[in-house]
Protein backbone atom coordinates (compact mmCIF):
# COMPACT_ATOMS: atom_id res chain seq x y z
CA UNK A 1 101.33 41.95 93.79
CA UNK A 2 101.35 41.10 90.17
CA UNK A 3 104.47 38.68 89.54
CA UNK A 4 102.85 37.29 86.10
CA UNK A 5 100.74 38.39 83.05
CA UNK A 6 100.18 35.62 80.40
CA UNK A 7 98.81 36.79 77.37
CA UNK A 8 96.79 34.24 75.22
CA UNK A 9 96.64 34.69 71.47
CA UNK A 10 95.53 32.23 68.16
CA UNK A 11 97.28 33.49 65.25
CA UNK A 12 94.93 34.00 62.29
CA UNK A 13 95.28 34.17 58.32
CA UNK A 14 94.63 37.71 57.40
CA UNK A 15 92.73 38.06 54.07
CA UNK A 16 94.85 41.02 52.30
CA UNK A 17 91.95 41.93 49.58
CA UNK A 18 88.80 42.40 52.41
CA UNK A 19 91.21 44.19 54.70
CA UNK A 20 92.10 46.50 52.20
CA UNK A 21 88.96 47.16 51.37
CA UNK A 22 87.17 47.57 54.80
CA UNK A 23 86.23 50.96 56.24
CA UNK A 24 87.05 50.58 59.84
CA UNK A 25 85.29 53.72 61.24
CA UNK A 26 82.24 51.99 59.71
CA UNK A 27 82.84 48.25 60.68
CA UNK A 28 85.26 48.53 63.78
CA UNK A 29 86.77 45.19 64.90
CA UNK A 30 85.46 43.26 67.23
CA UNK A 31 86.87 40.67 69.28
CA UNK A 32 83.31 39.37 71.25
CA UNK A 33 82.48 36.25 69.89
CA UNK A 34 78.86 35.42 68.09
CA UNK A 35 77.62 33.86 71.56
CA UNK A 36 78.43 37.17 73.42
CA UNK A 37 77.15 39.30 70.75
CA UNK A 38 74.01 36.97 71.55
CA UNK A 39 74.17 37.57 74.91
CA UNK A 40 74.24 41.26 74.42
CA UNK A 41 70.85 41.93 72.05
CA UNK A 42 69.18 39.35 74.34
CA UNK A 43 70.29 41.53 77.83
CA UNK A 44 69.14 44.66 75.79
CA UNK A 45 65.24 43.41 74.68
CA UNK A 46 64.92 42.38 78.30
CA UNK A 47 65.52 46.19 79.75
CA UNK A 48 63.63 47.33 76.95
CA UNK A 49 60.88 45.36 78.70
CA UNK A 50 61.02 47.60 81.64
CA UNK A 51 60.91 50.61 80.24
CA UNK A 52 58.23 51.81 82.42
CA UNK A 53 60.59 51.07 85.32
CA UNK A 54 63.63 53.48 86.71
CA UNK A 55 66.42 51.98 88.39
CA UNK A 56 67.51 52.64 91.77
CA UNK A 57 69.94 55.02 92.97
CA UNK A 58 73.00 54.08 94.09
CA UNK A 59 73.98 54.20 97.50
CA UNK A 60 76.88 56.17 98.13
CA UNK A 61 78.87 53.04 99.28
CA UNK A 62 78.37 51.29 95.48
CA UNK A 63 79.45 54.64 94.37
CA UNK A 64 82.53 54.48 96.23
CA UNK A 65 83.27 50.85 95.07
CA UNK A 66 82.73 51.42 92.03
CA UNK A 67 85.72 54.96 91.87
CA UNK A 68 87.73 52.29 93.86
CA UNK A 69 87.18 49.43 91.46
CA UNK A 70 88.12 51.84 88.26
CA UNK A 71 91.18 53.56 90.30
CA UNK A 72 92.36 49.50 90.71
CA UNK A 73 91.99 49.28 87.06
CA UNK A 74 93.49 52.41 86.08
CA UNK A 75 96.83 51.55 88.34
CA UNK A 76 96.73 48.12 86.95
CA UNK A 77 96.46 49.02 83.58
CA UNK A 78 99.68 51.42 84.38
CA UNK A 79 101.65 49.04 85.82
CA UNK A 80 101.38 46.35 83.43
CA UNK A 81 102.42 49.37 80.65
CA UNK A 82 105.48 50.34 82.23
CA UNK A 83 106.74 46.56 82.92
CA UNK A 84 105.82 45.34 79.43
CA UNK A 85 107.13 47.92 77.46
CA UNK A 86 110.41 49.52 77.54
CA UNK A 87 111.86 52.62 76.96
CA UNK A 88 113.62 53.13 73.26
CA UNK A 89 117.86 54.65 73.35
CA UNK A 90 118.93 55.99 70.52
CA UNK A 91 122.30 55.60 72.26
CA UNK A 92 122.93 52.79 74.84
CA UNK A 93 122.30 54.05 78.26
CA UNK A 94 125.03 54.85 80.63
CA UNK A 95 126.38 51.87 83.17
């Protein structure tokens, strides 16, 4: 059972002339720093490698974790929704 969810942030200054000035759709934000985005092009040259190589099928047991590992996600992702945010009255709600 979830009792907690602590949510980490660093405030940053916000430079109002690029951000106007940025097309999103073609520069999205990202929030992986430079050593992941290292990480990344390195993992992809190395299965580029391999090219002449297929991978393996998956057994129907990984298949099956991995629906049970996204259905855990999805119902996590739900719960933490409906505890952190909370429903708008126009009017105050009835005792």
């Amino acid at each position: 059972i979830v009792t907690h969810y602590k949510v980490l942030y660093q405030k940053q200054e916000m430079d109002i002339k690029s951000f106007e000035q940025r097309d999103y759709c073609l520069e999205p934000i990202s929030a992986l720093s430079e050593t992941s985005k290292n990480e990344k092009v390195e993992v992809k040259n190395m299965s580029n490698a391999t090219a002449d190589c297929c991978s393996c099928p998956k057994t129907k047991e990984e298949r099956e974790a991995e629906a049970r590992k996204r259905e855990i996600e999805i119902y996590f992702e739900n719960y933490l929704h409906d505890q952190v945010y909370c429903q708008r009255y126009d009017t105050l709600p009835p005792d």
